[in-house]
C-alpha atoms as a PDB file:
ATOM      1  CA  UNK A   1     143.911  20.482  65.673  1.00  0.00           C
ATOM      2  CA  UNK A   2     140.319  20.131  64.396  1.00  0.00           C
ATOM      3  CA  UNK A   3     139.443  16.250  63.374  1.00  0.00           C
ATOM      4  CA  UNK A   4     137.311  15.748  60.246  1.00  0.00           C
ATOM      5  CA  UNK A   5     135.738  12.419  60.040  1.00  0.00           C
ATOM      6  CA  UNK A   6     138.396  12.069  57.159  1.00  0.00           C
ATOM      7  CA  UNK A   7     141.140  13.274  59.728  1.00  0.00           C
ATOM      8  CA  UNK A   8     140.182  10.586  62.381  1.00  0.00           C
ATOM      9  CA  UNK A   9     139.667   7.372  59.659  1.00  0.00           C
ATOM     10  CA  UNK A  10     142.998   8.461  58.049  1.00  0.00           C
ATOM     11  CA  UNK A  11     145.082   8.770  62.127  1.00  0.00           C
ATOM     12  CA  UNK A  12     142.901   5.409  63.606  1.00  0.00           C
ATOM     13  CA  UNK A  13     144.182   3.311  60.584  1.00  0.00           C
ATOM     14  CA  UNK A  14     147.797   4.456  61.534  1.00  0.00           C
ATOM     15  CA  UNK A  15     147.600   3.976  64.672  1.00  0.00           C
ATOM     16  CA  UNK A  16     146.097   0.282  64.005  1.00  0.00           C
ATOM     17  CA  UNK A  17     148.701  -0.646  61.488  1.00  0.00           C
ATOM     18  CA  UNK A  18     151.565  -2.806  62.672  1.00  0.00           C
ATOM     19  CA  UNK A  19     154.170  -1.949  60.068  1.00  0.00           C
ATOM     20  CA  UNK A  20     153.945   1.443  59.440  1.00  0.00           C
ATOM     21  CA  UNK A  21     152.182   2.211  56.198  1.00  0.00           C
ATOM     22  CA  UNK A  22     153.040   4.551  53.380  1.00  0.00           C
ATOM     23  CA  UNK A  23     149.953   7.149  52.230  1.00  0.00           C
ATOM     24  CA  UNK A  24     148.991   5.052  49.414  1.00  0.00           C
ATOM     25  CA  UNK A  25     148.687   2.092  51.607  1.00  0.00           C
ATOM     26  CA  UNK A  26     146.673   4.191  53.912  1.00  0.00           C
ATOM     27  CA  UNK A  27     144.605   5.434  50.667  1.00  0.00           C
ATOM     28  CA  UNK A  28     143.769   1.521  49.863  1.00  0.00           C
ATOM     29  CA  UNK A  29     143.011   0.704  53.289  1.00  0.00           C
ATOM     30  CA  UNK A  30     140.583   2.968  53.477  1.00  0.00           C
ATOM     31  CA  UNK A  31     138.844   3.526  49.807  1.00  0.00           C
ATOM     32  CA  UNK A  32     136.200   0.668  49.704  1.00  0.00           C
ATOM     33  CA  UNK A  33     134.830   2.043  52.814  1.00  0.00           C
ATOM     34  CA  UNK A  34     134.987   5.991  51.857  1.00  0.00           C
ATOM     35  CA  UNK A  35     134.918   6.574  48.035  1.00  0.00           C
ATOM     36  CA  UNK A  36     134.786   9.963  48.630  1.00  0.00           C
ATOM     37  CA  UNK A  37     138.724  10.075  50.117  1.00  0.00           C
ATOM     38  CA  UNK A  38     141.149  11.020  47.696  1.00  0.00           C
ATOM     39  CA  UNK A  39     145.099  10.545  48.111  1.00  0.00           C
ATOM     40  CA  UNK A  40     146.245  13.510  48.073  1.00  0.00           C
ATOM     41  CA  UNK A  41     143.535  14.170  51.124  1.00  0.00           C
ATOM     42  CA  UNK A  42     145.263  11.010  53.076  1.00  0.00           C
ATOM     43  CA  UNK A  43     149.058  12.776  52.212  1.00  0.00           C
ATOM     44  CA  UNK A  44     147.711  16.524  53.357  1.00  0.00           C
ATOM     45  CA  UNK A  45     146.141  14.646  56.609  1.00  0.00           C
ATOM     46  CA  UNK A  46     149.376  12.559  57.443  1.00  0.00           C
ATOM     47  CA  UNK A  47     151.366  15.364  56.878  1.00  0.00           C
ATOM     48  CA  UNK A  48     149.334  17.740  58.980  1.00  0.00           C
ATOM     49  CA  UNK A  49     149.231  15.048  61.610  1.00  0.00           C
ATOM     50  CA  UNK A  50     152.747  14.604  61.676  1.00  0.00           C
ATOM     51  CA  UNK A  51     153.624  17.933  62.095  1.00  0.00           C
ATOM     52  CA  UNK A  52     151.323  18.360  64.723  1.00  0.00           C
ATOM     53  CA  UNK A  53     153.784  15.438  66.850  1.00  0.00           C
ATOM     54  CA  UNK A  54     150.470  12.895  66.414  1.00  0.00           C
ATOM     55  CA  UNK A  55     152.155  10.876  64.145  1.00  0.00           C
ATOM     56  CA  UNK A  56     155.818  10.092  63.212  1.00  0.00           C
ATOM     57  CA  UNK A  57     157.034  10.516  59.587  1.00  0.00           C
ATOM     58  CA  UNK A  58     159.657   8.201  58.913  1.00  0.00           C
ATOM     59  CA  UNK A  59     161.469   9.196  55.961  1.00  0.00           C
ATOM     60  CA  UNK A  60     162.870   6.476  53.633  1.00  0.00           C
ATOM     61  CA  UNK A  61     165.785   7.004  51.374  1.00  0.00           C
ATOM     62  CA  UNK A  62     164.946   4.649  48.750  1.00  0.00           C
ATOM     63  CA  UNK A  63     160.812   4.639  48.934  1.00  0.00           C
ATOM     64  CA  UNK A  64     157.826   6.141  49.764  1.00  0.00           C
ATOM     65  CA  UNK A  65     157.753   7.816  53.638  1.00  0.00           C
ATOM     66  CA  UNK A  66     156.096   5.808  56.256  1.00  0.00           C
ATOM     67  CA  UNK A  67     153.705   6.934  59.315  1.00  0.00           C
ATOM     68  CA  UNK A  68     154.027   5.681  62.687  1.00  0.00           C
ATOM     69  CA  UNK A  69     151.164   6.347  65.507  1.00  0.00           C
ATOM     70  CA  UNK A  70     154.485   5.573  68.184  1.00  0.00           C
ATOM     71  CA  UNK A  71     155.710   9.354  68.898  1.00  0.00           C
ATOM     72  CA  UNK A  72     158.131   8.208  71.266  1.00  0.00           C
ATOM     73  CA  UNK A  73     161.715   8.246  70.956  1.00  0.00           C
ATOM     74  CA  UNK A  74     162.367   4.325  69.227  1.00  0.00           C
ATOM     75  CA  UNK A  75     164.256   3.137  66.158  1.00  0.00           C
ATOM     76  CA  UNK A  76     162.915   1.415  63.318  1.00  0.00           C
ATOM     77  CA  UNK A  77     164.297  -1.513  60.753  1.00  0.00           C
ATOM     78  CA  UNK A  78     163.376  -2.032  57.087  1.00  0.00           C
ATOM     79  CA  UNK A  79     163.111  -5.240  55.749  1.00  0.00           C
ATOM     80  CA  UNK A  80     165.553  -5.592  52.349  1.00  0.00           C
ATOM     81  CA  UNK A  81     162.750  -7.840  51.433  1.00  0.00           C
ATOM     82  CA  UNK A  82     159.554  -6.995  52.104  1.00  0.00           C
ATOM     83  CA  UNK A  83     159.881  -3.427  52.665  1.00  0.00           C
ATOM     84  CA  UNK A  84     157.955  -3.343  55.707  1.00  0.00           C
ATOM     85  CA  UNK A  85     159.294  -0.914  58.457  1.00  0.00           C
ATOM     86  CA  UNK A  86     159.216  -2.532  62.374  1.00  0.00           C
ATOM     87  CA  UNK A  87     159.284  -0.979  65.737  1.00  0.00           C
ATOM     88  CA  UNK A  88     163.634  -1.531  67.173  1.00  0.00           C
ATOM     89  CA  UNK A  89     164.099  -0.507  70.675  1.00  0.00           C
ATOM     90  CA  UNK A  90     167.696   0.230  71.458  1.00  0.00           C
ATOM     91  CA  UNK A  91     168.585   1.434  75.048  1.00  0.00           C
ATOM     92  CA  UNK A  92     171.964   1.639  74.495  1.00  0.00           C
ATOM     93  CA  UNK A  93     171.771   4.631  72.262  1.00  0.00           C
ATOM     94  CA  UNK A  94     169.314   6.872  74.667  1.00  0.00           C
ATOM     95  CA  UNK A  95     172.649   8.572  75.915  1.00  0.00           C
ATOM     96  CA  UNK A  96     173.642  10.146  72.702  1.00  0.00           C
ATOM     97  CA  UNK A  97     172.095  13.103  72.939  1.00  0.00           C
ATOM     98  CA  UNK A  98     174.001  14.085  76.192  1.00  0.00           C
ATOM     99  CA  UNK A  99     177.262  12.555  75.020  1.00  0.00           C
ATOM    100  CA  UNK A 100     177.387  14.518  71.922  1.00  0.00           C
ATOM    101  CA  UNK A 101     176.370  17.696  74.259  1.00  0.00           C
ATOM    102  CA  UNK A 102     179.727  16.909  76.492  1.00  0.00           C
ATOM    103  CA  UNK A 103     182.534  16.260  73.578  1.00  0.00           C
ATOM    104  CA  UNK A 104     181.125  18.993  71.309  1.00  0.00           C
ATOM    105  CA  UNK A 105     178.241  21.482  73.116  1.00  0.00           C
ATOM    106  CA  UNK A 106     176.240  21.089  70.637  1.00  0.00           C
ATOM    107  CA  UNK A 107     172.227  19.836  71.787  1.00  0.00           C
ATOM    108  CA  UNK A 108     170.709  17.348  70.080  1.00  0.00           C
ATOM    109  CA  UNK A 109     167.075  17.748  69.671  1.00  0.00           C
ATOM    110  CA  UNK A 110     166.186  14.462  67.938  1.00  0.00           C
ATOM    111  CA  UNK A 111     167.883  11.239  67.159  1.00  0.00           C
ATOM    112  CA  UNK A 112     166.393   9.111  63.880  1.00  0.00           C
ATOM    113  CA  UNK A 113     167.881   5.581  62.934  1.00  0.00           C
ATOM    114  CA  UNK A 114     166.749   3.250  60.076  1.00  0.00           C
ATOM    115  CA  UNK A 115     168.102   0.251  60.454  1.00  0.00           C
ATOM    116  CA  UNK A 116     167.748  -1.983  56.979  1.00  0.00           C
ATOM    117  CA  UNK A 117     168.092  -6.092  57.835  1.00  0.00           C
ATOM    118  CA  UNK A 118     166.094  -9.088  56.611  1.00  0.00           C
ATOM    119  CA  UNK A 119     162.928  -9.351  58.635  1.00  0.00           C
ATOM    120  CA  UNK A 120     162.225 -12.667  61.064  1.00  0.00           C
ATOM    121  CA  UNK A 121     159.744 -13.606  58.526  1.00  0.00           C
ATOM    122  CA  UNK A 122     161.695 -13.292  55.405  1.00  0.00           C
ATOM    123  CA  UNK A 123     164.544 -14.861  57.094  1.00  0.00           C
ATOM    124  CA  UNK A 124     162.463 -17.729  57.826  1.00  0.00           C
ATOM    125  CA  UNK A 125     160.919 -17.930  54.249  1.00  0.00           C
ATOM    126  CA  UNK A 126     164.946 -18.236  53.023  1.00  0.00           C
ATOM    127  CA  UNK A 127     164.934 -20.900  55.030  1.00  0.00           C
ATOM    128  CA  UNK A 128     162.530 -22.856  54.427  1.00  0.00           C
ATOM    129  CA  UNK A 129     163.554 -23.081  50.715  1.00  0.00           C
ATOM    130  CA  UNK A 130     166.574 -23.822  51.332  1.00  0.00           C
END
């Protein structure tokens, strides 16, 4: 895959943000700097990169999709609050893949798991006005 200067600015600001940004938050991030980039060049880019395995599309029932720069195989939870989208690691469901291969042959190429939960920070934010 061939990286424009638009292509890198657009997969760098991914991979620096820490909760997964939508393509519009993306757009934002990066406007000021580049008046020349256009939204619908940040969703042709994230999709591209995504379906070239650089980036992870997380799809969101409810909103917007999110990007993640982690390709490996982890979970994610979205805040009921403040919509952000964080990084779960659960161990304990790594084996699914093979179980579901024993009980019913079929193979499993790819387990996805949004988790939706109140976020440390919101929780703490209840909290405290309470």
């Amino acid at each position: 895959m061939n990286f424009s200067k638009q292509r890198e600015l657009i997969y760098n600001r991914v991979m620096k943000y820490p909760t997964h940004p939508t393509a519009e938050e993306v757009y934002r991030s990066l406007k000021n700097e580049n008046p020349n980039l256009s939204l619908g060049t940040v969703y042709r880019n994230l999709n591209q990169l995504s379906e070239a395995g650089m980036l992870l599309k997380i799809p969101i029932a409810d909103g917007s999709d999110r990007f993640d720069g982690r390709t490996d195989c982890h979970y994610h939870m979205i805040c009921e609050k403040c919509l952000r989208v964080f990084d779960v690691e659960l161990g304990c469901l790594d084996d699914i893949p093979q179980t579901v291969m024993k009980s019913t042959g079929h193979q499993i190429t790819k387990v996805t798991l949004n988790l939706k939960g109140i976020c440390r920070e919101c929780l703490s934010a209840e909290r405290s006005e309470q």
